[in-house]
Each structure stands twice: as C-alpha cells, then as structure tokens.
C-alpha atoms as a PDB file:
ATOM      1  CA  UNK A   1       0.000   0.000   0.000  1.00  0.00           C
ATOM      2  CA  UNK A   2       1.109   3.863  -0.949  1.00  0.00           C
ATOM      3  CA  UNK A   3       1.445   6.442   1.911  1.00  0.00           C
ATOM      4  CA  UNK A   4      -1.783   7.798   3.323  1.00  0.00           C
ATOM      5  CA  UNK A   5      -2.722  11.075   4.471  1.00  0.00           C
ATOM      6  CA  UNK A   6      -2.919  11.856   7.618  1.00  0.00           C
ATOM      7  CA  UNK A   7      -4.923  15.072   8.707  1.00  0.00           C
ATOM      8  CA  UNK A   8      -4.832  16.157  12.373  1.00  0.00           C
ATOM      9  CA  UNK A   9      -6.642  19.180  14.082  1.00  0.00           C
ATOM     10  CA  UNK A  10      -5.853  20.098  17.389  1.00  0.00           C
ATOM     11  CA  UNK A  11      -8.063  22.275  19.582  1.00  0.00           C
ATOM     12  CA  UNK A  12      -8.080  24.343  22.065  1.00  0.00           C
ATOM     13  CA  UNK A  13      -8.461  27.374  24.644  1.00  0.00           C
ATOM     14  CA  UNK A  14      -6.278  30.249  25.016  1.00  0.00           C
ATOM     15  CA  UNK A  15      -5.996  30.865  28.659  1.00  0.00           C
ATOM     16  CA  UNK A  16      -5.410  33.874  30.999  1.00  0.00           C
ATOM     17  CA  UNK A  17      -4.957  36.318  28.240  1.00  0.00           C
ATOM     18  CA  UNK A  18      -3.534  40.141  29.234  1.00  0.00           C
ATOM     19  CA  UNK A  19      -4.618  42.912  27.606  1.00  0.00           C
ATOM     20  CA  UNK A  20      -2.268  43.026  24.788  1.00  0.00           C
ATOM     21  CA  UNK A  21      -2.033  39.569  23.937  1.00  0.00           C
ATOM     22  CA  UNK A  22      -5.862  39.435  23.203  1.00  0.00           C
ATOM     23  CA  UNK A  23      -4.987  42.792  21.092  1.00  0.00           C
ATOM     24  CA  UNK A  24      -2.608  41.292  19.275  1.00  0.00           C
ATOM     25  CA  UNK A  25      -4.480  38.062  18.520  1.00  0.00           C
ATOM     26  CA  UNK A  26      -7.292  40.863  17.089  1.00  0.00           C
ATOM     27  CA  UNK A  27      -4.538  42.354  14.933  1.00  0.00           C
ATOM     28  CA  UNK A  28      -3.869  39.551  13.158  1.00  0.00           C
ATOM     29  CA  UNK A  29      -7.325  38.170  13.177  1.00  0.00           C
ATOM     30  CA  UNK A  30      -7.727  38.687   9.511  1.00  0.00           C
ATOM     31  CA  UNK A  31      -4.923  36.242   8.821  1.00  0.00           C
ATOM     32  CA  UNK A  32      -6.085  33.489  10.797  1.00  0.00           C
ATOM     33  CA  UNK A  33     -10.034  33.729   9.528  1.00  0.00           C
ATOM     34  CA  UNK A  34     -11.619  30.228   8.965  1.00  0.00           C
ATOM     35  CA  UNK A  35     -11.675  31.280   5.141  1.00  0.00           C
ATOM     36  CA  UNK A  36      -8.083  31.037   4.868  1.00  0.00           C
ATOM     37  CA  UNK A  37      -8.206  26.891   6.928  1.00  0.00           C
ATOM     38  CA  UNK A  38      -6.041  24.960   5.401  1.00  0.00           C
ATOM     39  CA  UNK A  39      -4.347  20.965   5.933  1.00  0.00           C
ATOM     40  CA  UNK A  40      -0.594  22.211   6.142  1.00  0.00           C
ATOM     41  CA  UNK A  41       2.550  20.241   6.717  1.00  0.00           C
ATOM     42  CA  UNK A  42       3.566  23.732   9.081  1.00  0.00           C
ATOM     43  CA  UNK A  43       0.343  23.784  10.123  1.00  0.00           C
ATOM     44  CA  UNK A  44      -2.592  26.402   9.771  1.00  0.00           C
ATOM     45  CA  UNK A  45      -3.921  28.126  12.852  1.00  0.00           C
ATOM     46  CA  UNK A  46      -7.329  29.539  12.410  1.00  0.00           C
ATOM     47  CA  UNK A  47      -9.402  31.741  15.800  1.00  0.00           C
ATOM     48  CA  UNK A  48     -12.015  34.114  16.223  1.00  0.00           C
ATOM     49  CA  UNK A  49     -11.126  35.954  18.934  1.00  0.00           C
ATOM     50  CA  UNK A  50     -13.652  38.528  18.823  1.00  0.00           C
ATOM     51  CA  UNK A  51     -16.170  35.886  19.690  1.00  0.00           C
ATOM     52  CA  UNK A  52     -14.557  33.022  22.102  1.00  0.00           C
ATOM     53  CA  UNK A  53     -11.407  32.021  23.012  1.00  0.00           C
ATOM     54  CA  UNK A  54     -10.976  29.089  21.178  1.00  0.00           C
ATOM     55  CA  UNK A  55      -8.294  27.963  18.149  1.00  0.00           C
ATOM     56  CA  UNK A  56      -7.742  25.103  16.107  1.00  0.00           C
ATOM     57  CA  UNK A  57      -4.728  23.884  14.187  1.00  0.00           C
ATOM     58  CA  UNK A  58      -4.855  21.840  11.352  1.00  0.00           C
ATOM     59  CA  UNK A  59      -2.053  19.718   9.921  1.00  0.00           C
ATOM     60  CA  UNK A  60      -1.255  17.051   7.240  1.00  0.00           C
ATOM     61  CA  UNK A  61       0.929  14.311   7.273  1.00  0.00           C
ATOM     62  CA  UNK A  62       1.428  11.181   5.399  1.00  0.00           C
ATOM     63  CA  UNK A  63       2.542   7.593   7.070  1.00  0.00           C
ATOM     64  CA  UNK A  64       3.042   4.333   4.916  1.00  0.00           C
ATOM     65  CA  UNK A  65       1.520   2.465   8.015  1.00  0.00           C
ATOM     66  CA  UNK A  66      -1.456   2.992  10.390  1.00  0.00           C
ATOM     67  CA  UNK A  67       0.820   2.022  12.894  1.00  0.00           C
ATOM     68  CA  UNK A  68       2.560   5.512  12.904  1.00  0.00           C
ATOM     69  CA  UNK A  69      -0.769   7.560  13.210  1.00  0.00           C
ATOM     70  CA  UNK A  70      -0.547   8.823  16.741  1.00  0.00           C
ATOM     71  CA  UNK A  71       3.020   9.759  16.273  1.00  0.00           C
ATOM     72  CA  UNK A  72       1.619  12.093  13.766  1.00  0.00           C
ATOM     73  CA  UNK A  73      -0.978  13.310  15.847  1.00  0.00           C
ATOM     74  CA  UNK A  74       1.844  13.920  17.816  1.00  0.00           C
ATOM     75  CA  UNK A  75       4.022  15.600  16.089  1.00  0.00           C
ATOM     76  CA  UNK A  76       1.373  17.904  15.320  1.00  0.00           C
ATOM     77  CA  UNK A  77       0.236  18.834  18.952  1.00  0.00           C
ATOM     78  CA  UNK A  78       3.980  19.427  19.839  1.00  0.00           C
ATOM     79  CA  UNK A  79       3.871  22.113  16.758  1.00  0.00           C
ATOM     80  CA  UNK A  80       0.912  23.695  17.984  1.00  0.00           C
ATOM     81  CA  UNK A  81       2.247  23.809  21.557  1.00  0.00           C
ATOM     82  CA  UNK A  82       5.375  25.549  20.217  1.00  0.00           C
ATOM     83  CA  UNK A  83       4.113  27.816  18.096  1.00  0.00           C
ATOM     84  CA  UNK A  84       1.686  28.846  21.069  1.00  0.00           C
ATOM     85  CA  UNK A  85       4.567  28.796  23.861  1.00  0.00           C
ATOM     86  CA  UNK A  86       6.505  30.684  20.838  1.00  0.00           C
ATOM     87  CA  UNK A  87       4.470  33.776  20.615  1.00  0.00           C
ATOM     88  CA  UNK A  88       3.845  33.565  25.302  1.00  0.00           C
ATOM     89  CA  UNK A  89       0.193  32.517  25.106  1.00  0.00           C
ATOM     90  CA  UNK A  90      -0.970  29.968  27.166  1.00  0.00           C
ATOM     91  CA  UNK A  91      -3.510  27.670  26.547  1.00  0.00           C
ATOM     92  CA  UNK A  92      -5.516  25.126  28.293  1.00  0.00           C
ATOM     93  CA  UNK A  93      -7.870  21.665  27.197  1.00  0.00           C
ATOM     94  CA  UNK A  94      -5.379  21.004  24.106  1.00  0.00           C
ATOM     95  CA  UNK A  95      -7.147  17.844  21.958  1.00  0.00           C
ATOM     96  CA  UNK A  96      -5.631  16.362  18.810  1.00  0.00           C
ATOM     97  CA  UNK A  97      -7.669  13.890  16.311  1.00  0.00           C
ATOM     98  CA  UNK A  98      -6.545  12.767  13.609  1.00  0.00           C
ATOM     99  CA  UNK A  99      -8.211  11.091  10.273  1.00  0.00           C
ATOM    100  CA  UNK A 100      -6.881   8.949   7.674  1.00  0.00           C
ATOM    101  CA  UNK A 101      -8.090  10.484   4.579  1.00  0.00           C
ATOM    102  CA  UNK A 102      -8.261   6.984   2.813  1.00  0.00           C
ATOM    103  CA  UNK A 103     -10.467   5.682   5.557  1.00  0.00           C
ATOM    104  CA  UNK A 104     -12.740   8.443   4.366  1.00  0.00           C
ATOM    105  CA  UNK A 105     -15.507   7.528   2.268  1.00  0.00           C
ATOM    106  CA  UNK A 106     -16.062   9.136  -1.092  1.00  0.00           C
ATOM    107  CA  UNK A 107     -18.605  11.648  -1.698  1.00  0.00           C
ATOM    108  CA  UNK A 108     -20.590  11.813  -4.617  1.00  0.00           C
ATOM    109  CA  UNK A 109     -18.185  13.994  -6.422  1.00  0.00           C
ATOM    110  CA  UNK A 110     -15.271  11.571  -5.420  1.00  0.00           C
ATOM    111  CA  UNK A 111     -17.039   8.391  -6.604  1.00  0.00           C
ATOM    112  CA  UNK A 112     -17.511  10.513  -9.930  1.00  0.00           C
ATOM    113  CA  UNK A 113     -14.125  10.779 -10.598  1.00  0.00           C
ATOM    114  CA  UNK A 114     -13.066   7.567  -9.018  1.00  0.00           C
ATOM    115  CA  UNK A 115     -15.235   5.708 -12.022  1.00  0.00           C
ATOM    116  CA  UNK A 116     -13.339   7.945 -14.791  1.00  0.00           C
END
C-alpha cells in the first residue's frame, strides 16, 4: 500500500490572556479567519477571537503504516504547543484527532471521478 494522508486538528483554549495579547491576537485576526483553513505540513492556525477564546490547528501528514498515526498526531500537537509557547500565550484543554483520509468515504463527487 502507498502512503496515506494523515490530517490532524488540534483544539483548544487560550488561557489567561492580558490585555495586549488578546490585542494582538485581534490584529492579526484577519490572517487566521476560517476562510483562509487549510491541511498544512507547518500547520494552519485559524481563531475568532472577537467571539470566544478558542483555536484550532490543522495539519497534514502522510505515514506508509497505520501504525505511525498517533506519532503524527503527535508531532502535530507538539507544533501547535510551540508555536503557542513561541508567541507567550498559554492555553488550556489542548485535543488532537486525527483522520486517515483513505479511511474516508467518497462523496458523490469523489465516486464521480473515481469511475473515470
């Protein structure tokens, strides 16, 4: 069997923001807009501030065995958890969960092209 991808979103809560980290998380609001979510080997942080103080993180990976899944999931919480310790904001119920895109059944578009 090929390699499979591997997409894992991690969640969370930012905790005990100050004043100027929740300004600073407005600032850049724009950036981080569910619009712009993406599956990213780095990683794509999306957050709406404004409204709660959640985030979520998605990632993609590929393994050539199930076997390696949770280090993947992993991997990917570690990257959250430094890019969060990174930038001083502390966070609190962090969850990872990740799929295995060709566990995934097709849709109806996807069983289109599959027959092609």
């Amino acid at each position: 069997m090929g390699s499979r991808t591997i997409r894992v979103t991690v969640r969370g809560a930012f905790a005990d923001l100050s004043a100027e980290q929740r300004a600073a998380l407005l600032v850049d609001a724009a950036a981080h807009d569910v619009a712009f979510a993406a599956f990213t080997a780095e990683g794509s942080l999306t957050y709406d501030i404004a409204a709660r103080p959640f985030f979520t993180f998605r990632f993609a990976g590929t393994v050539d065995d199930e076997r390696d899944i949770p280090a993947v999931a992993a991997r990917a919480e570690a990257a959250a958890v430094r890019w969060l310790t990174s930038h001083g904001y502390a966070y609190k119920n962090l969850t990872a969960q990740a799929v295995d895109m060709s566990q995934t059944p097709l849709g109806k578009r996807g069983r289109r092209e599959a027959a092609r």
